[in-house]
PDB file of N, CA and C in Angstrom:
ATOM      1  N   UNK A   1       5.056  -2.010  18.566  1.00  0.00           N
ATOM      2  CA  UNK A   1       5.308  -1.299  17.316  1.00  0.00           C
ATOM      3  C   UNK A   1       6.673  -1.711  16.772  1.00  0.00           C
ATOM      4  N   UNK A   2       6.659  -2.023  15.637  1.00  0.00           N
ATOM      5  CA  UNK A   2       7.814  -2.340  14.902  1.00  0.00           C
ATOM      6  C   UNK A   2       8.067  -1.292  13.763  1.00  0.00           C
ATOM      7  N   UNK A   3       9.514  -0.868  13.614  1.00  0.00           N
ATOM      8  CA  UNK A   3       9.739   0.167  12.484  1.00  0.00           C
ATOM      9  C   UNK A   3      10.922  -0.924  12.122  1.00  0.00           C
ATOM     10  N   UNK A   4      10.624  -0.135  10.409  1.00  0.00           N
ATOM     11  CA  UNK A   4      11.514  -0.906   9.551  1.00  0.00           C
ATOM     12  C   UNK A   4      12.007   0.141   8.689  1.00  0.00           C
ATOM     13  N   UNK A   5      13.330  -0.244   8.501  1.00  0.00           N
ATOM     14  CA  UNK A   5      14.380   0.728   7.315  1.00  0.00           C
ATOM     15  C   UNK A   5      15.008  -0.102   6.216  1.00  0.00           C
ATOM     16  N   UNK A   6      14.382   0.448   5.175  1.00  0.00           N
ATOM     17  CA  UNK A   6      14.704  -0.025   3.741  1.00  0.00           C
ATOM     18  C   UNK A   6      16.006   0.308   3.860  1.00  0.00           C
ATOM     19  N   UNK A   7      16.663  -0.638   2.613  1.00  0.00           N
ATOM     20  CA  UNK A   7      17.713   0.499   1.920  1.00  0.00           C
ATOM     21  C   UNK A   7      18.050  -0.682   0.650  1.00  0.00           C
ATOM     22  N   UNK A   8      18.981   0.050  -0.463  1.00  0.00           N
ATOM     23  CA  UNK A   8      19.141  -0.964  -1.360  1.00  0.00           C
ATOM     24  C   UNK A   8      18.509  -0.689  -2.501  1.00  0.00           C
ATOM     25  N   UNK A   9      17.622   0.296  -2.900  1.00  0.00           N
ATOM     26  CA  UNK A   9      16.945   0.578  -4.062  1.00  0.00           C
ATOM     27  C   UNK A   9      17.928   1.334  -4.918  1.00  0.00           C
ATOM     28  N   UNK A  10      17.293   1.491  -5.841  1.00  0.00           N
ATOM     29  CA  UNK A  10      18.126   2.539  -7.042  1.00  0.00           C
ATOM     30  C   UNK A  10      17.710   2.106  -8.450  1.00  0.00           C
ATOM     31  N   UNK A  11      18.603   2.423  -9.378  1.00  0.00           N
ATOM     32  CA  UNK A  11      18.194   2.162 -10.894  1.00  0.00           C
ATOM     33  C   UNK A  11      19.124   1.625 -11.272  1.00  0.00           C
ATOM     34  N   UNK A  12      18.922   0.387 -12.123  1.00  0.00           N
ATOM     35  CA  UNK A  12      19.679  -0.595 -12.718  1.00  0.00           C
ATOM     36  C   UNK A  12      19.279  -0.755 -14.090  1.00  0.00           C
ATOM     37  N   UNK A  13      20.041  -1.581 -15.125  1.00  0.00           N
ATOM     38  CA  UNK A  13      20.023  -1.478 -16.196  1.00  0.00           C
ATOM     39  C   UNK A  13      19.193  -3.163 -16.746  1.00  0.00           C
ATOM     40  N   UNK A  14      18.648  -3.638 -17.593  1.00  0.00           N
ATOM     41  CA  UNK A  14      17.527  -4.593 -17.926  1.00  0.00           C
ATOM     42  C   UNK A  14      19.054  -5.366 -17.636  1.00  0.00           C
ATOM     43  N   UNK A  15      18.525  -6.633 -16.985  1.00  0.00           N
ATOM     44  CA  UNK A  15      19.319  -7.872 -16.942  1.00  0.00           C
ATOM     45  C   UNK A  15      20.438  -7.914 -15.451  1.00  0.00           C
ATOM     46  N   UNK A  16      20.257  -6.708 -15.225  1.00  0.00           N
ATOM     47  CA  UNK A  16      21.328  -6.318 -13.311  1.00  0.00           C
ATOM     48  C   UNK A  16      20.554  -6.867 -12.225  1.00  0.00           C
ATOM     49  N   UNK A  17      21.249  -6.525 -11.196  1.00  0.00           N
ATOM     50  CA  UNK A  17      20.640  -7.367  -9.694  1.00  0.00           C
ATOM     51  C   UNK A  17      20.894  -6.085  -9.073  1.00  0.00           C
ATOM     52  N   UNK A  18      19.591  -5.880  -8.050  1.00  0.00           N
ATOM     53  CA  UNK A  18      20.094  -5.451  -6.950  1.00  0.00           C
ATOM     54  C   UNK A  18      19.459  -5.914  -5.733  1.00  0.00           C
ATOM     55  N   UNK A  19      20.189  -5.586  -4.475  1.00  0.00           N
ATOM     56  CA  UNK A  19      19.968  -6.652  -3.450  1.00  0.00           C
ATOM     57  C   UNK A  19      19.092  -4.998  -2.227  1.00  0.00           C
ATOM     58  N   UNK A  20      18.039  -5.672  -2.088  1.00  0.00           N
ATOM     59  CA  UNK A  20      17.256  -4.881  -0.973  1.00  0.00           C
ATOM     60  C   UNK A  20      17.553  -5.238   0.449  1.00  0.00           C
ATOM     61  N   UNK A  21      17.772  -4.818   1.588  1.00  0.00           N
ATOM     62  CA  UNK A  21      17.903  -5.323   2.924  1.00  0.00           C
ATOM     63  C   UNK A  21      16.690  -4.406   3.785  1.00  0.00           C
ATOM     64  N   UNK A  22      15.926  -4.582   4.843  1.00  0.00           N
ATOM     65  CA  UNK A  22      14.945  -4.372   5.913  1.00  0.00           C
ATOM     66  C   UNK A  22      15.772  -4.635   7.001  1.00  0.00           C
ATOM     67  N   UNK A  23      15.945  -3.741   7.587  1.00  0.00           N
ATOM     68  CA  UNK A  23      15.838  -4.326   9.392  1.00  0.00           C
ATOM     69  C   UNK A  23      14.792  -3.780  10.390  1.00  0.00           C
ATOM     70  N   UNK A  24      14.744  -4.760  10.946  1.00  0.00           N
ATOM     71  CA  UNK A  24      13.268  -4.261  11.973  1.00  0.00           C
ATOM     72  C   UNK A  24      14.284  -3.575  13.578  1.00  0.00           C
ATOM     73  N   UNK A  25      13.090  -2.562  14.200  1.00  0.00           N
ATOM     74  CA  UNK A  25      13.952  -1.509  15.402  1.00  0.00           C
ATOM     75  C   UNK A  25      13.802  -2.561  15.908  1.00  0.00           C
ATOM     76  N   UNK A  26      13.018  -3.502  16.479  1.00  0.00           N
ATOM     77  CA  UNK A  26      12.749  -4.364  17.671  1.00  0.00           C
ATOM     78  C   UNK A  26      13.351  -6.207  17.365  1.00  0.00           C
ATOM     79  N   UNK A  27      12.637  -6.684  18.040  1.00  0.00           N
ATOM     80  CA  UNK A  27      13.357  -7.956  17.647  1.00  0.00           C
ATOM     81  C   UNK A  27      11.510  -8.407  17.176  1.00  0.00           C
ATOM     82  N   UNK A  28      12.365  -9.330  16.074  1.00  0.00           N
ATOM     83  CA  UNK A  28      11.086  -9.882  15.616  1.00  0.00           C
ATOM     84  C   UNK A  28      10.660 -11.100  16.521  1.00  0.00           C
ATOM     85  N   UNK A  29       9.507 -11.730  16.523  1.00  0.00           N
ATOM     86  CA  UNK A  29       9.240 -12.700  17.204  1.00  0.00           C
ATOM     87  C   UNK A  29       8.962 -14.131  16.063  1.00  0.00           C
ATOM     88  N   UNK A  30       9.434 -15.630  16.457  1.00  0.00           N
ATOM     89  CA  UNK A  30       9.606 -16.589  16.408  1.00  0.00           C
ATOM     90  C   UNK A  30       7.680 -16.745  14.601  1.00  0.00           C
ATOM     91  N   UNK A  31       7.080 -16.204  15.396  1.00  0.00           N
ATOM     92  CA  UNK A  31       5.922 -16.246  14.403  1.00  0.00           C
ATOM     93  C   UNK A  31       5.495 -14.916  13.868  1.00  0.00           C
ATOM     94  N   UNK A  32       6.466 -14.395  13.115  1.00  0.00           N
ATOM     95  CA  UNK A  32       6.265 -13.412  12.097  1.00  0.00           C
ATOM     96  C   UNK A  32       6.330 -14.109  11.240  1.00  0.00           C
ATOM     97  N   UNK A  33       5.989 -13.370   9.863  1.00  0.00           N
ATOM     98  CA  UNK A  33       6.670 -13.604   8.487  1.00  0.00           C
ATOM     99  C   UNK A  33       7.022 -12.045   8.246  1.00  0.00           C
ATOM    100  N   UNK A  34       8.123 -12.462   7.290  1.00  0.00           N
ATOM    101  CA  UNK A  34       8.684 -11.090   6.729  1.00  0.00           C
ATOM    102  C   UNK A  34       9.030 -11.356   5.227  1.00  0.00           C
ATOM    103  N   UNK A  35       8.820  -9.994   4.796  1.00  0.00           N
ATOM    104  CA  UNK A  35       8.885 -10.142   3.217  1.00  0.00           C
ATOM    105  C   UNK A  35       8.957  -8.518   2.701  1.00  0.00           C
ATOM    106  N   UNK A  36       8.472  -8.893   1.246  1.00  0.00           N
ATOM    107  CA  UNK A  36       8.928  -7.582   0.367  1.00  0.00           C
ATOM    108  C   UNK A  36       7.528  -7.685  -0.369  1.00  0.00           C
ATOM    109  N   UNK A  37       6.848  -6.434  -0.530  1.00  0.00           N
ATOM    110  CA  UNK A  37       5.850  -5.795  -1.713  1.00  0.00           C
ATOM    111  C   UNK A  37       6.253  -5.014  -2.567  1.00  0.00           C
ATOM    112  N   UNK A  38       5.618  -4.883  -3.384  1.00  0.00           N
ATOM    113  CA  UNK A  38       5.800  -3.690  -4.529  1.00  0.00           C
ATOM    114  C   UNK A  38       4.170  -3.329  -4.652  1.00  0.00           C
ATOM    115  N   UNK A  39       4.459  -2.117  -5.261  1.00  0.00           N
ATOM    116  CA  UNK A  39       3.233  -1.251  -5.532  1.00  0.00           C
ATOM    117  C   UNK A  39       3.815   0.217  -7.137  1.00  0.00           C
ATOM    118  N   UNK A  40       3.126  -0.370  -7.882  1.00  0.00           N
ATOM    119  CA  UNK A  40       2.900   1.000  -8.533  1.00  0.00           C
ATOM    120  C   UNK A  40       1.813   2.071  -8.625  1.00  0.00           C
ATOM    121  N   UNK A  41       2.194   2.919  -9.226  1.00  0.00           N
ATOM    122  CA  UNK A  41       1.204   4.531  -9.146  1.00  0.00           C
ATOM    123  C   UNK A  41      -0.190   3.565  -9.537  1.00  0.00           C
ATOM    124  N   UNK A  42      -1.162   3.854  -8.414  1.00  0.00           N
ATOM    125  CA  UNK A  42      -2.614   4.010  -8.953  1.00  0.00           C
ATOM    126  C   UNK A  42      -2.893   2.296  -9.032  1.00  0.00           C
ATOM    127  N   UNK A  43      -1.986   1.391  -8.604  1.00  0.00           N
ATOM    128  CA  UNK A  43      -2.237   0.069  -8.736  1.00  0.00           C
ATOM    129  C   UNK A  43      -1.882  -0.686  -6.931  1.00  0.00           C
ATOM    130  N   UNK A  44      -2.636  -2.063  -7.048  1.00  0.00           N
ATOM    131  CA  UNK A  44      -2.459  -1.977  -5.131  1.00  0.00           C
ATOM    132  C   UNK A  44      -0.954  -2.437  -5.014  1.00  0.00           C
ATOM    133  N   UNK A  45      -1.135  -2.605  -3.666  1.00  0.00           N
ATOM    134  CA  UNK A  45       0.038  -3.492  -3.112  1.00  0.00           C
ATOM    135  C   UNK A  45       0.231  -4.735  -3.537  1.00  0.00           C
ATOM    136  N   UNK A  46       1.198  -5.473  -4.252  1.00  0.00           N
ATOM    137  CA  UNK A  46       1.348  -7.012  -4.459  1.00  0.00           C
ATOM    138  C   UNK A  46       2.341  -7.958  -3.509  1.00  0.00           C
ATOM    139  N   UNK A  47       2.070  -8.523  -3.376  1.00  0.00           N
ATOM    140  CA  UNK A  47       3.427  -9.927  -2.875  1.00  0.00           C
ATOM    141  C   UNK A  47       4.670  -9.666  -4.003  1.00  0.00           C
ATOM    142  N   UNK A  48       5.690  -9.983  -3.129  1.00  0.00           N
ATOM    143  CA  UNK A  48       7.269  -9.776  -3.956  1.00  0.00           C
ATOM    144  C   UNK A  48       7.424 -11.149  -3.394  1.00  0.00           C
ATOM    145  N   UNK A  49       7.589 -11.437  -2.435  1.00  0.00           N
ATOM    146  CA  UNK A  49       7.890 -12.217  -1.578  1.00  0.00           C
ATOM    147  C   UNK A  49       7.935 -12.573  -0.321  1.00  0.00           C
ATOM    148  N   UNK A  50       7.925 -13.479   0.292  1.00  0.00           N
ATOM    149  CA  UNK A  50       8.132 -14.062   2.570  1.00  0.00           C
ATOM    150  C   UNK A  50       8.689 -14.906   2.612  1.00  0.00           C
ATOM    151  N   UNK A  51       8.691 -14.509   3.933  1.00  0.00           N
ATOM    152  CA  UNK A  51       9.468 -15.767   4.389  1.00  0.00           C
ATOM    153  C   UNK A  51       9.338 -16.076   5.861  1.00  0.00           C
ATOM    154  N   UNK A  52       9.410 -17.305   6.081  1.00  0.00           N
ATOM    155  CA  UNK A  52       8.698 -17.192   7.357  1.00  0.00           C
ATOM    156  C   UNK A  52      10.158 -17.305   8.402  1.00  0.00           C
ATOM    157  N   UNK A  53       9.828 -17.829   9.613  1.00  0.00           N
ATOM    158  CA  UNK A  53      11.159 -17.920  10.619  1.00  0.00           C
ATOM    159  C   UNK A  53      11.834 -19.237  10.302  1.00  0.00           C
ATOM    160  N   UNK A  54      10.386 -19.780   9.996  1.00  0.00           N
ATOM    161  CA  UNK A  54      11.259 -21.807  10.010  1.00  0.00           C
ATOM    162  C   UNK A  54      11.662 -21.710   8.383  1.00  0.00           C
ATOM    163  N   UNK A  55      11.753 -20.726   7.376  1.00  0.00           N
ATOM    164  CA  UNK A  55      12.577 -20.457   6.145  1.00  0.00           C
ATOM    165  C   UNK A  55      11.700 -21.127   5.004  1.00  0.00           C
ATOM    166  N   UNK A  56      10.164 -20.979   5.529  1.00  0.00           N
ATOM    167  CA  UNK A  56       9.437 -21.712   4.085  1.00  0.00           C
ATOM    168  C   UNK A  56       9.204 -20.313   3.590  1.00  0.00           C
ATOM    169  N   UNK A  57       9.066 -20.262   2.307  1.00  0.00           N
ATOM    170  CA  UNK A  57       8.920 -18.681   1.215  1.00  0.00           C
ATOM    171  C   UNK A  57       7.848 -18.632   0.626  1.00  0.00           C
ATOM    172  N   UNK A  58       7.707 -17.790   0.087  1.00  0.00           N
ATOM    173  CA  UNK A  58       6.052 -17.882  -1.318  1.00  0.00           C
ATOM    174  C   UNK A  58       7.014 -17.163  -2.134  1.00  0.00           C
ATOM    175  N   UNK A  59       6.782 -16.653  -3.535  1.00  0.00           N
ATOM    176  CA  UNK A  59       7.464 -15.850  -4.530  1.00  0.00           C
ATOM    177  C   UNK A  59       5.956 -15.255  -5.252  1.00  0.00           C
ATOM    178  N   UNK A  60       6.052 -14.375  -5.975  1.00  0.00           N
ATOM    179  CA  UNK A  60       4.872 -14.166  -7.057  1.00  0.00           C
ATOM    180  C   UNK A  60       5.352 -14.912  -8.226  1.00  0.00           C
ATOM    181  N   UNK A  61       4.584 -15.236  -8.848  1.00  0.00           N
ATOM    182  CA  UNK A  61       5.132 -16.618 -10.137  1.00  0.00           C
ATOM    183  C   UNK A  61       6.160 -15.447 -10.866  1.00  0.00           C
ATOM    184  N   UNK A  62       6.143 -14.149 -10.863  1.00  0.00           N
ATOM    185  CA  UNK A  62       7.067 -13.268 -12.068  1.00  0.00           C
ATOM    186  C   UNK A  62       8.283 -13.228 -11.637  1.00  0.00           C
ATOM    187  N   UNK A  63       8.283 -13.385 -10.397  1.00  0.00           N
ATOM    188  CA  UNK A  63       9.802 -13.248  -9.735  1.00  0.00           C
ATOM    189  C   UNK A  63      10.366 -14.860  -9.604  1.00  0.00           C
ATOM    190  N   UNK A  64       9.669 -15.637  -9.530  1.00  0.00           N
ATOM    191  CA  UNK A  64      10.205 -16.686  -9.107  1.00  0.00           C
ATOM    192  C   UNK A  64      11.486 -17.203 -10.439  1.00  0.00           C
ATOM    193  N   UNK A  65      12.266 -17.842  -9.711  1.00  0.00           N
ATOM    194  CA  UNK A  65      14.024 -17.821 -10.221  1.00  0.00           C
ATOM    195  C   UNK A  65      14.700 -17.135 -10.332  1.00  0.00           C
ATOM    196  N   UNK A  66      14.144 -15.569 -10.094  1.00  0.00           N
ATOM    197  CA  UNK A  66      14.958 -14.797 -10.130  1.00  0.00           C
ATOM    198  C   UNK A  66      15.496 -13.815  -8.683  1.00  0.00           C
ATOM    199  N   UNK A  67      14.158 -14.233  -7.868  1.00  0.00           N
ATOM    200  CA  UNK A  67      14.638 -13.178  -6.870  1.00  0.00           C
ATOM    201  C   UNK A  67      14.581 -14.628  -5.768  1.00  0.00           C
ATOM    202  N   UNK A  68      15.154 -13.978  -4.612  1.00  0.00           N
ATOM    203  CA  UNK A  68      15.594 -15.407  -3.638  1.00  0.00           C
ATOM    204  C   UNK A  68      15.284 -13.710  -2.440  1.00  0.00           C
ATOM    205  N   UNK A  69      14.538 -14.441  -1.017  1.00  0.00           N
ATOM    206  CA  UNK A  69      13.938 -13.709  -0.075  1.00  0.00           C
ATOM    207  C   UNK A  69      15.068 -14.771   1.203  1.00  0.00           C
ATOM    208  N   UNK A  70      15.888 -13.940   1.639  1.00  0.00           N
ATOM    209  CA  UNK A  70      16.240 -14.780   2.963  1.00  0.00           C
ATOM    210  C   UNK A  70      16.113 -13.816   4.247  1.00  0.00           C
ATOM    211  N   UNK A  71      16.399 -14.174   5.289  1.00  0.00           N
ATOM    212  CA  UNK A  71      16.003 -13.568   6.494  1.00  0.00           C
ATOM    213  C   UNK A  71      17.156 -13.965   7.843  1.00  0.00           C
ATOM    214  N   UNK A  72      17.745 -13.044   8.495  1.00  0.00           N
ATOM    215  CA  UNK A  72      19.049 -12.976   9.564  1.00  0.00           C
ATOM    216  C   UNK A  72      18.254 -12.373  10.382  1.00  0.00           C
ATOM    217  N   UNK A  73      17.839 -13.057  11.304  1.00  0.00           N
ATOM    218  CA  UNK A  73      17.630 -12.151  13.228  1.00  0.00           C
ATOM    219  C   UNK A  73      16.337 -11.628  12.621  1.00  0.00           C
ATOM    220  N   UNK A  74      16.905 -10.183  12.486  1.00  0.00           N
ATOM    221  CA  UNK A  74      15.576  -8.837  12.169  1.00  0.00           C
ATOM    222  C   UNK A  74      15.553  -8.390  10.846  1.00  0.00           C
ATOM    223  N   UNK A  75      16.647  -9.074   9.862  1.00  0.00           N
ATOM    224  CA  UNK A  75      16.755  -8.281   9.017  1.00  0.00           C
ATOM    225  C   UNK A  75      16.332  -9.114   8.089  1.00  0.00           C
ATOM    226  N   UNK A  76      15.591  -8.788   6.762  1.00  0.00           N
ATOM    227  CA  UNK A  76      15.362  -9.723   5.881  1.00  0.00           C
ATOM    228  C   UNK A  76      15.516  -8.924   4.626  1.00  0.00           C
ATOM    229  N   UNK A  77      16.137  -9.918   3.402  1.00  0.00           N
ATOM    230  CA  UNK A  77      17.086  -9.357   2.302  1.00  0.00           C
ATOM    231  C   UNK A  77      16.348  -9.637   1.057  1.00  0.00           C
ATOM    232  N   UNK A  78      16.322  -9.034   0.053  1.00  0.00           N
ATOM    233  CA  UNK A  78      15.802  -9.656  -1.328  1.00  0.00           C
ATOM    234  C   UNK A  78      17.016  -9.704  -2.300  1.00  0.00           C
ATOM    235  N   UNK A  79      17.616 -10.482  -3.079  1.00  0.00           N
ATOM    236  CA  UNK A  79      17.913 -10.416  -3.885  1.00  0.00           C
ATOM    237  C   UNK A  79      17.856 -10.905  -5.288  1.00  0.00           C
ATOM    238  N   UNK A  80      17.791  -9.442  -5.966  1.00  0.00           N
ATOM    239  CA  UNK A  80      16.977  -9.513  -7.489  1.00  0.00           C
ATOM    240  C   UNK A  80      18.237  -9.700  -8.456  1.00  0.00           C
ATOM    241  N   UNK A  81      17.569 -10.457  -8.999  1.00  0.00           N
ATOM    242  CA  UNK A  81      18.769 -10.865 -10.231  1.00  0.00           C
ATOM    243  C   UNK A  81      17.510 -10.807 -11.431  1.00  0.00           C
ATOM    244  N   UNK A  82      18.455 -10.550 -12.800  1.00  0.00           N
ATOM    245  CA  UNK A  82      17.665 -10.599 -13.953  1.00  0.00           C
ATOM    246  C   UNK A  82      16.968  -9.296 -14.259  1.00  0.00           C
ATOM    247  N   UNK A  83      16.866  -8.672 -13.880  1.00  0.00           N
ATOM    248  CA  UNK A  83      15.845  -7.539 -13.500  1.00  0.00           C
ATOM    249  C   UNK A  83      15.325  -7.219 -14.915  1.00  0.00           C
ATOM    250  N   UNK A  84      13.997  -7.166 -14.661  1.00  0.00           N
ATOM    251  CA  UNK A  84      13.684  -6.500 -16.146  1.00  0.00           C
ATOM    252  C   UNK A  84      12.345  -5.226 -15.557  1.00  0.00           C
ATOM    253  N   UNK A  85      12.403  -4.209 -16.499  1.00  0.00           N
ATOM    254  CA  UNK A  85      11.974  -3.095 -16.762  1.00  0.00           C
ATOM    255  C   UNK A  85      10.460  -3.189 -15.999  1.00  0.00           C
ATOM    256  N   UNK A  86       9.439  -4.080 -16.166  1.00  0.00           N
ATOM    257  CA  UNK A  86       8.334  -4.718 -15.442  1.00  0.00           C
ATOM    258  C   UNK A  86       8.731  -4.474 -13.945  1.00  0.00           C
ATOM    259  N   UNK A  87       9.642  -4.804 -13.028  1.00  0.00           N
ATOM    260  CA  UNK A  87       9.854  -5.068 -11.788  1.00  0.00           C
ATOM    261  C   UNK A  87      10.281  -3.916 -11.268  1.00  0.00           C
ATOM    262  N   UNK A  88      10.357  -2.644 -11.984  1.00  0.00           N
ATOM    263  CA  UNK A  88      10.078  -1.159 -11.672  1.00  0.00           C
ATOM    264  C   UNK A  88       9.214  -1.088 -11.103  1.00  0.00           C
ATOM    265  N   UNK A  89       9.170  -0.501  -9.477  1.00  0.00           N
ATOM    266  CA  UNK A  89       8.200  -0.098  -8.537  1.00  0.00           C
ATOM    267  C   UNK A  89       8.915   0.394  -7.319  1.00  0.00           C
ATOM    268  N   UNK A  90       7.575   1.000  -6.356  1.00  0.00           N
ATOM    269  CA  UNK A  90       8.216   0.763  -4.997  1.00  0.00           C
ATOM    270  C   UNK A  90       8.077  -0.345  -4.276  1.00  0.00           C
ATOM    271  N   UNK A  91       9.321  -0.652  -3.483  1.00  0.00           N
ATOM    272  CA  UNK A  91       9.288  -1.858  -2.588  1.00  0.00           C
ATOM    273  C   UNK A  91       9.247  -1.572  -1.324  1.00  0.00           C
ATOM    274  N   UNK A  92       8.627  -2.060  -0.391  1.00  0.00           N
ATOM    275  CA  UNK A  92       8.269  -1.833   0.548  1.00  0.00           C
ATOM    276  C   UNK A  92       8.489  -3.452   1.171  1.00  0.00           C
ATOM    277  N   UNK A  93       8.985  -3.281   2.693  1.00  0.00           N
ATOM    278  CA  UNK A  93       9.111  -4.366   3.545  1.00  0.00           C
ATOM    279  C   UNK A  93       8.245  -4.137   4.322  1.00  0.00           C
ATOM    280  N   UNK A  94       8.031  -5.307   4.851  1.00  0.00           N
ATOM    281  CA  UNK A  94       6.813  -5.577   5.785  1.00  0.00           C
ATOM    282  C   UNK A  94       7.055  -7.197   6.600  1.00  0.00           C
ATOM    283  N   UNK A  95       6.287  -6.704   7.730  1.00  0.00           N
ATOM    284  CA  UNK A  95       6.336  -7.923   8.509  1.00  0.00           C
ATOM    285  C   UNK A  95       5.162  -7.821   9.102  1.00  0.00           C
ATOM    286  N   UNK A  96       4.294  -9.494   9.398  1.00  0.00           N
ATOM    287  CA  UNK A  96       3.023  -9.690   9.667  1.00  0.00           C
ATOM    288  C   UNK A  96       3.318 -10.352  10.718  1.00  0.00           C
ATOM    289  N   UNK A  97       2.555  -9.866  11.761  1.00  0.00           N
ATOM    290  CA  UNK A  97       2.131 -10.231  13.038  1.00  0.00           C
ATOM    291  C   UNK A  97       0.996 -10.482  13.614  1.00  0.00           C
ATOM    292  N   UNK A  98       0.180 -11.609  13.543  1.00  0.00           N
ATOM    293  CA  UNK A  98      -0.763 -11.624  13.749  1.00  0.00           C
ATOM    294  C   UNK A  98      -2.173 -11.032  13.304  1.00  0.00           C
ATOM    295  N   UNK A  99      -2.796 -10.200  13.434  1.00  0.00           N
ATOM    296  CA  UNK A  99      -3.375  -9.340  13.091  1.00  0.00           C
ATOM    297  C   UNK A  99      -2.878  -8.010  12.287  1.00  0.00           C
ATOM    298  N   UNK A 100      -2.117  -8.191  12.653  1.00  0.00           N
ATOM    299  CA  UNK A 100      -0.753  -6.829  12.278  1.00  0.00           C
ATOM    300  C   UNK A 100       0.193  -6.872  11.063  1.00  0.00           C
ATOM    301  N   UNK A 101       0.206  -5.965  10.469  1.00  0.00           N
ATOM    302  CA  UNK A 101       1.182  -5.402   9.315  1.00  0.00           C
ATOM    303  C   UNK A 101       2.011  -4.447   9.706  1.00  0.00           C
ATOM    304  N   UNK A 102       3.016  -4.139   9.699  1.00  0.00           N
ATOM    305  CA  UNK A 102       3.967  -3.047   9.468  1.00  0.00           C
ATOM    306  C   UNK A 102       4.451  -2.950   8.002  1.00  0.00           C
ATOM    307  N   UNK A 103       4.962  -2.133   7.948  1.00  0.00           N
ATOM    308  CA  UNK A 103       5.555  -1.266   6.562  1.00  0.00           C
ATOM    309  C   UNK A 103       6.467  -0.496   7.033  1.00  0.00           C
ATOM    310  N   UNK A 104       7.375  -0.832   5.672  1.00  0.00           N
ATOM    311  CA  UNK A 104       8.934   0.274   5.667  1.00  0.00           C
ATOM    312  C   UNK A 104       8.138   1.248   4.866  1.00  0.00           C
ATOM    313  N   UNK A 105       9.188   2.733   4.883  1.00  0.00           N
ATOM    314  CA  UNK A 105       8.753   3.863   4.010  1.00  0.00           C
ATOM    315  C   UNK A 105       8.850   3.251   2.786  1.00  0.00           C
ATOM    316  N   UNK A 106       9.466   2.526   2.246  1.00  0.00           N
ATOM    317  CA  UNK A 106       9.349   2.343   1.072  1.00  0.00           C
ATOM    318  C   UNK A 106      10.616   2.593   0.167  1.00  0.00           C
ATOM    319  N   UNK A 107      11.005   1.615  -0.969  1.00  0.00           N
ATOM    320  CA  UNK A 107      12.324   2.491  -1.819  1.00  0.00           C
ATOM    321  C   UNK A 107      12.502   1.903  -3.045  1.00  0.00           C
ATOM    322  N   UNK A 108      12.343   2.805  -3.865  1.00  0.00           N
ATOM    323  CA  UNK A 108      12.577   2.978  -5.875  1.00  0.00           C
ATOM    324  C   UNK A 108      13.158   1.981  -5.809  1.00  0.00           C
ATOM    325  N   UNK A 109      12.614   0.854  -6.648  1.00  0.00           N
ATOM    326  CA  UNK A 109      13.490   0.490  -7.619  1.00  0.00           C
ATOM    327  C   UNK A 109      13.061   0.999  -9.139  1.00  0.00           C
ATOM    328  N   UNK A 110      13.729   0.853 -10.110  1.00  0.00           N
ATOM    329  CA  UNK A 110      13.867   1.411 -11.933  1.00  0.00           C
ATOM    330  C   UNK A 110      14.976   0.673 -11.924  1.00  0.00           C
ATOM    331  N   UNK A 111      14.282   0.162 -13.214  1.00  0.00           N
ATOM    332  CA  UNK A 111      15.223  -0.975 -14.059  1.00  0.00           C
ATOM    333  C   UNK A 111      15.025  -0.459 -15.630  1.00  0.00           C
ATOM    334  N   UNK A 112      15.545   0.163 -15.774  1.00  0.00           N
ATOM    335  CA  UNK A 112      15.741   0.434 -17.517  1.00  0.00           C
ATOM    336  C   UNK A 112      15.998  -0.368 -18.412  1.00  0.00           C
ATOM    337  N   UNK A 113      15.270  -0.669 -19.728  1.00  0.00           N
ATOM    338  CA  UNK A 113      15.080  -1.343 -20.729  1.00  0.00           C
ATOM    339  C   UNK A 113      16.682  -1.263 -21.565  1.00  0.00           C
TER     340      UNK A 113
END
């Protein structure tokens, strides 16, 4: 079992950055990937971003140039630049293991127009 703690959310203004961090309780292993989702009310879970251990990434095409996904030990970071009003959601970290998903509780971001 792996637990993960968000932190880093809040409300920013159209065109600000803010930087999300995850750390996992345990140590991750060599073939995880770790990354960031978002989800709004009544809509599913999407890709934000991963990243794997050997540092190859995916982006969703909306974020790409603006947000950059890196990863230290257990902890893996997003940082959003540009932010626009669209990229309001919850974010949620996660790391895939095999068969396996974990999930952070989750944390606001709002980006005001």
């Amino acid at each position: 079992q792996v637990q993960l703690v968000e932190s880093g959310g809040g409300m920013v203004q159209h065109g600000g950055s803010l930087r999300l961090s995850c750390a996992a309780s345990r140590s991750i292993f060599s073939t995880d990937t770790m990354g960031w989702y978002r989800q709004l009310p009544g809509k599913q879970r999407e890709l934000v971003a991963r990243i794997t251990n050997g540092g190859s990434t995916n982006y969703a095409d909306s974020v790409k140039g603006r947000f950059t996904v890196s990863r230290v030990k257990n902890t893996v970071i997003l940082q959003m630049n540009d932010l626009k009003p669209e990229d309001s959601a919850v974010y949620y970290c996660n790391v895939h293991r095999g068969y396996f998903d974990y999930w952070g509780q989750g944390t606001q971001v709002t980006v005001s127009s």
